[in-house]
C-alpha atoms as a PDB file:
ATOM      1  CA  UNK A   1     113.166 109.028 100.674  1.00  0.00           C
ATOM      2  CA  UNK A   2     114.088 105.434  99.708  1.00  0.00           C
ATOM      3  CA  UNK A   3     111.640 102.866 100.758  1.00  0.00           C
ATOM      4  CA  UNK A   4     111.000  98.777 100.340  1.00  0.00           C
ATOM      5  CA  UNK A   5     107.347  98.879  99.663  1.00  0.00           C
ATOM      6  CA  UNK A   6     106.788  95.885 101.389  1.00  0.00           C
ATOM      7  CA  UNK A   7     108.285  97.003 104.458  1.00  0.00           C
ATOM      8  CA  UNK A   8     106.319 100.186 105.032  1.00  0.00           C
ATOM      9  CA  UNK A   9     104.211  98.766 108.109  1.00  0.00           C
ATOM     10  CA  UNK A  10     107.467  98.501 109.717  1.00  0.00           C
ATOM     11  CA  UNK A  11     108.950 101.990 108.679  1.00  0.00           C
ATOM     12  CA  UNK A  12     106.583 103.661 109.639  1.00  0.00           C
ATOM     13  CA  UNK A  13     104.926 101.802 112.620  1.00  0.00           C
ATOM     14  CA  UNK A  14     104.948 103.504 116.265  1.00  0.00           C
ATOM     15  CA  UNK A  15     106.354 106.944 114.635  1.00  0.00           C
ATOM     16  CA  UNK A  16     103.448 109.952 115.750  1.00  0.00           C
ATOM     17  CA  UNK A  17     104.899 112.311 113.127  1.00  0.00           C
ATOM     18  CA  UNK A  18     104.959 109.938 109.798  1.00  0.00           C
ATOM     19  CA  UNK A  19     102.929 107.132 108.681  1.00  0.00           C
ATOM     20  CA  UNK A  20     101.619 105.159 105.950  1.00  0.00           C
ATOM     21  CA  UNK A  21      98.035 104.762 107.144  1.00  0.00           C
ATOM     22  CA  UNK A  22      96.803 108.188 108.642  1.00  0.00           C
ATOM     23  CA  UNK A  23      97.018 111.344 107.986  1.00  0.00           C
ATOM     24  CA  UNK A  24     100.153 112.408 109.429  1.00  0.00           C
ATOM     25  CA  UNK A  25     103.133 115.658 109.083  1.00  0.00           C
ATOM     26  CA  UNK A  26     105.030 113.028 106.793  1.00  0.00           C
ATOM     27  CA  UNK A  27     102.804 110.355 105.084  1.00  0.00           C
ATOM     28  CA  UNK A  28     103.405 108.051 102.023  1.00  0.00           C
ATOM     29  CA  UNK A  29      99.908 107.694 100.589  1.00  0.00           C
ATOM     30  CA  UNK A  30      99.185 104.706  97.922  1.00  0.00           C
ATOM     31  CA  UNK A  31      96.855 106.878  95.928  1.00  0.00           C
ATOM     32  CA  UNK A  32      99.409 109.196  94.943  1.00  0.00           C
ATOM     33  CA  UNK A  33     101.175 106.638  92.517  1.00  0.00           C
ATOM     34  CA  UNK A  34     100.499 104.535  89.634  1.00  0.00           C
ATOM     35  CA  UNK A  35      97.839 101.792  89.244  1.00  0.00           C
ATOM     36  CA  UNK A  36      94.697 100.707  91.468  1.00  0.00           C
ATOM     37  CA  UNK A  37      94.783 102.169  95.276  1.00  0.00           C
ATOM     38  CA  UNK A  38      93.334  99.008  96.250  1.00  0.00           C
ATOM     39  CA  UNK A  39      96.934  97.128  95.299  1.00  0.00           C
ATOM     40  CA  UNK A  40     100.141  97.137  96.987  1.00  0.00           C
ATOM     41  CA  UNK A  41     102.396  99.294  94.937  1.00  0.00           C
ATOM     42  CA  UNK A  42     104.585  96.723  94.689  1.00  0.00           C
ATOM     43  CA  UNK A  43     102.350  93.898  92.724  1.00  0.00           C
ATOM     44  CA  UNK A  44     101.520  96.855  90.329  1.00  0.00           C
ATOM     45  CA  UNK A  45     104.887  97.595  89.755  1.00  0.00           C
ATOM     46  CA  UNK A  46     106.080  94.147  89.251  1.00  0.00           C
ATOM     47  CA  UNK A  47     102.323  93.649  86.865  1.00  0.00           C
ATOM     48  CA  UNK A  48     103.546  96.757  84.744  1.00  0.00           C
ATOM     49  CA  UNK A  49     106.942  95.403  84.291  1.00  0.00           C
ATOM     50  CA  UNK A  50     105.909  91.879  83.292  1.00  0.00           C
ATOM     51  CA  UNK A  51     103.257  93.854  81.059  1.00  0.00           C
ATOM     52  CA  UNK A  52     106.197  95.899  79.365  1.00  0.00           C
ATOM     53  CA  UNK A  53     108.594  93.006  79.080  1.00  0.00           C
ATOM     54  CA  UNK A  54     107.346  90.179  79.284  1.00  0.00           C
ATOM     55  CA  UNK A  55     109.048  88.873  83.096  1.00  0.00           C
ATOM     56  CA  UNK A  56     108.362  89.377  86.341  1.00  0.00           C
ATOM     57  CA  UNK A  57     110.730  90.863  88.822  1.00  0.00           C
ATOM     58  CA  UNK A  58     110.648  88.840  92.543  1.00  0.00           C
ATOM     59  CA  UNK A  59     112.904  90.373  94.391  1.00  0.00           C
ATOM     60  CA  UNK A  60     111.863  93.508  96.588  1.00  0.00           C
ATOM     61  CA  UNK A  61     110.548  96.956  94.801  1.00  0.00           C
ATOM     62  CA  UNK A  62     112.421  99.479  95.969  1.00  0.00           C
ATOM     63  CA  UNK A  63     111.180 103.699  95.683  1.00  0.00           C
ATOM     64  CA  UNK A  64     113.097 107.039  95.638  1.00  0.00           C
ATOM     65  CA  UNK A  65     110.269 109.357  95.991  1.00  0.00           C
ATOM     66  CA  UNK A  66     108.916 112.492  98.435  1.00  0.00           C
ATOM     67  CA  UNK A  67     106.204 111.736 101.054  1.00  0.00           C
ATOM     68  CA  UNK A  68     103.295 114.186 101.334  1.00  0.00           C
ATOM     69  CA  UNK A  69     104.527 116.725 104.041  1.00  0.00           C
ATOM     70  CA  UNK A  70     101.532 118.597 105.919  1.00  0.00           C
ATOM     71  CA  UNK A  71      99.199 117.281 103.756  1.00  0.00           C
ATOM     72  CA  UNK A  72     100.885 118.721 100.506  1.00  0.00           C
ATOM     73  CA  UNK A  73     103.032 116.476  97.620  1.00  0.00           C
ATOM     74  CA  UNK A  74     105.628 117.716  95.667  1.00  0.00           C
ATOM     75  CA  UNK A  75     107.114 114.776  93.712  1.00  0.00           C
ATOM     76  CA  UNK A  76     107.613 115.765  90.433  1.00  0.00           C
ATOM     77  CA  UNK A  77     109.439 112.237  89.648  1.00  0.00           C
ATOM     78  CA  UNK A  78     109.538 108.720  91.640  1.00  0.00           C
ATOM     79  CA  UNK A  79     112.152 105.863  90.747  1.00  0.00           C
ATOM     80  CA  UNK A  80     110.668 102.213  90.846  1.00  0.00           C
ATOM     81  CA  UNK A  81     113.898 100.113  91.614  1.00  0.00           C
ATOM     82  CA  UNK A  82     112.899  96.197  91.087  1.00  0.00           C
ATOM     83  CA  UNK A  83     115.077  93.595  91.403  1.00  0.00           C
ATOM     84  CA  UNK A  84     114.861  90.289  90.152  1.00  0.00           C
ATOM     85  CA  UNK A  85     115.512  87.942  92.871  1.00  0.00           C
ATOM     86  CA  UNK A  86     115.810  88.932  96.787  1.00  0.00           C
ATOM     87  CA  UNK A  87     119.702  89.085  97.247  1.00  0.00           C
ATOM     88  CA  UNK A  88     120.131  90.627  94.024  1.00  0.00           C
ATOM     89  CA  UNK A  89     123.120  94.039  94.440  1.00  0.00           C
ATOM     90  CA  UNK A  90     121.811  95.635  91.692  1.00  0.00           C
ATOM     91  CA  UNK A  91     117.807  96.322  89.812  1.00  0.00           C
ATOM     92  CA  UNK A  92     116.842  94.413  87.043  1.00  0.00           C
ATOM     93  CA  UNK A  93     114.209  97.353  85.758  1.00  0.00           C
ATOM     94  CA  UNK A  94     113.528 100.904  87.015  1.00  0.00           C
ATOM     95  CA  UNK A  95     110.519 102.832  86.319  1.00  0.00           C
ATOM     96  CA  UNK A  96     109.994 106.337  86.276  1.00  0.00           C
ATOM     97  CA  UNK A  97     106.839 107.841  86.939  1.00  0.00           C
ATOM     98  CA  UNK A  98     106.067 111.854  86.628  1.00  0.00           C
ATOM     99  CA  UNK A  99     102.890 113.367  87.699  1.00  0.00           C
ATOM    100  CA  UNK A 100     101.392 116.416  88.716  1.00  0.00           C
ATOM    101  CA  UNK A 101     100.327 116.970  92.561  1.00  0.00           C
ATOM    102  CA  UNK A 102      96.635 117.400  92.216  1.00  0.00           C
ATOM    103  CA  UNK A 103      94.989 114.709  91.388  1.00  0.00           C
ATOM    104  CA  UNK A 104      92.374 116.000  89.110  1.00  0.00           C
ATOM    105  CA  UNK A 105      95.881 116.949  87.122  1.00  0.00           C
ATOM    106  CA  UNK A 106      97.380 113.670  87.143  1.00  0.00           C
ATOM    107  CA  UNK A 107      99.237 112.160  84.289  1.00  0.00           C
ATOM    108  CA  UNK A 108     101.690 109.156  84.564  1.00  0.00           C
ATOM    109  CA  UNK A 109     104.546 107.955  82.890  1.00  0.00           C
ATOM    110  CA  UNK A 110     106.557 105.210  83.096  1.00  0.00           C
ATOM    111  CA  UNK A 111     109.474 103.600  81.502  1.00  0.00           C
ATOM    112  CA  UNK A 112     111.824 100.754  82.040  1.00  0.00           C
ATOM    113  CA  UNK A 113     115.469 101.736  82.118  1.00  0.00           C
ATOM    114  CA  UNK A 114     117.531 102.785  79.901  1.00  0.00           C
ATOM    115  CA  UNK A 115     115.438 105.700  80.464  1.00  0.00           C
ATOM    116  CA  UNK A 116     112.957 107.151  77.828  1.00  0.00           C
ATOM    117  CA  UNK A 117     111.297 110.298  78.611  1.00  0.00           C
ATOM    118  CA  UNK A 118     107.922 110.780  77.030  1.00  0.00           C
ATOM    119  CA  UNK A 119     109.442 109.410  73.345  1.00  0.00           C
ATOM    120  CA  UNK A 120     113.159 111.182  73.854  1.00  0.00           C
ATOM    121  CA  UNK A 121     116.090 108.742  74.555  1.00  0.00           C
ATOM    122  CA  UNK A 122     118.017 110.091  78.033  1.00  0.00           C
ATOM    123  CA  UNK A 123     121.372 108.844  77.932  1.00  0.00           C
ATOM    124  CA  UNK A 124     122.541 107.475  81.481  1.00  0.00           C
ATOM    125  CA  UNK A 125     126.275 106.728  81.909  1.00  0.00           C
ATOM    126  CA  UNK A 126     127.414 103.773  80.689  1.00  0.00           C
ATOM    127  CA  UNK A 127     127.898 101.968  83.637  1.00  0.00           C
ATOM    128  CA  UNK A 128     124.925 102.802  85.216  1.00  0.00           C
ATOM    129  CA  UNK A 129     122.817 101.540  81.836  1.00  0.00           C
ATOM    130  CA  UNK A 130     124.407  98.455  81.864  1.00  0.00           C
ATOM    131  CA  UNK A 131     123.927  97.817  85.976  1.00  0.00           C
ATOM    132  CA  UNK A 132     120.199  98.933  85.151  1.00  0.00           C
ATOM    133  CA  UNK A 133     120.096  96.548  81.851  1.00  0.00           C
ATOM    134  CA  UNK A 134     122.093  93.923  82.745  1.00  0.00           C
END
């Protein structure tokens, strides 16, 4: 599912069967991604990118990723789209972060594009690289 993390209130509000506060049969829950639970996803995506490079994305943050369904998560991969202004067609940086679905298991990684998966190049079409790089 592709979501704007800062308009999951919205998505998700008035719906009985998914949610992003509650425990639901589809929920997107905070703790099952990167950085401190207590921060909107999106400020620690935008903090990891200006920690990795240096600027600051400020347009939306935008994530391809599974939902917990019936209380279980498979999401071997999610895709961090951030763009640099609001408006913007195309992201400026995209992260990739793996992890394991127990949390006692848990082990993050994240990259900006072009790709690099744990210390091995991944080459990505050309156009697509320079959209992402550009």
């Amino acid at each position: 599912m592709m979501l704007d993390l800062s308009e999951l209130d919205e998505v998700f509000a008035g719906r009985w069967l998914w949610s992003a506060r509650r425990p639901a049969l589809a929920q997107f829950r905070r703790s099952d991604h990167f950085g401190d639970p207590n921060q909107p996803l999106d400020e620690a995506a935008r903090d990891w990118v200006q920690s990795q490079t240096g600027t600051r994305p400020l347009g939306p943050v935008r994530l391809l990723t599974n939902l917990r369904y019936a209380g279980f998560v498979f999401n071997p991969v999610s895709f961090f789209f951030c763009f640099r202004q609001l408006g913007d067609a195309q992201p400026s940086h995209v992260i990739a972060e793996g992890f394991t679905s127990r949390r006692s298991w848990q082990w993050t990684w994240r990259t900006i594009g072009p790709l690099i998966w744990l210390g091995r190049a991944c080459r990505l079409p050309s156009a697509i690289a320079e959209r992402i790089t550009s």
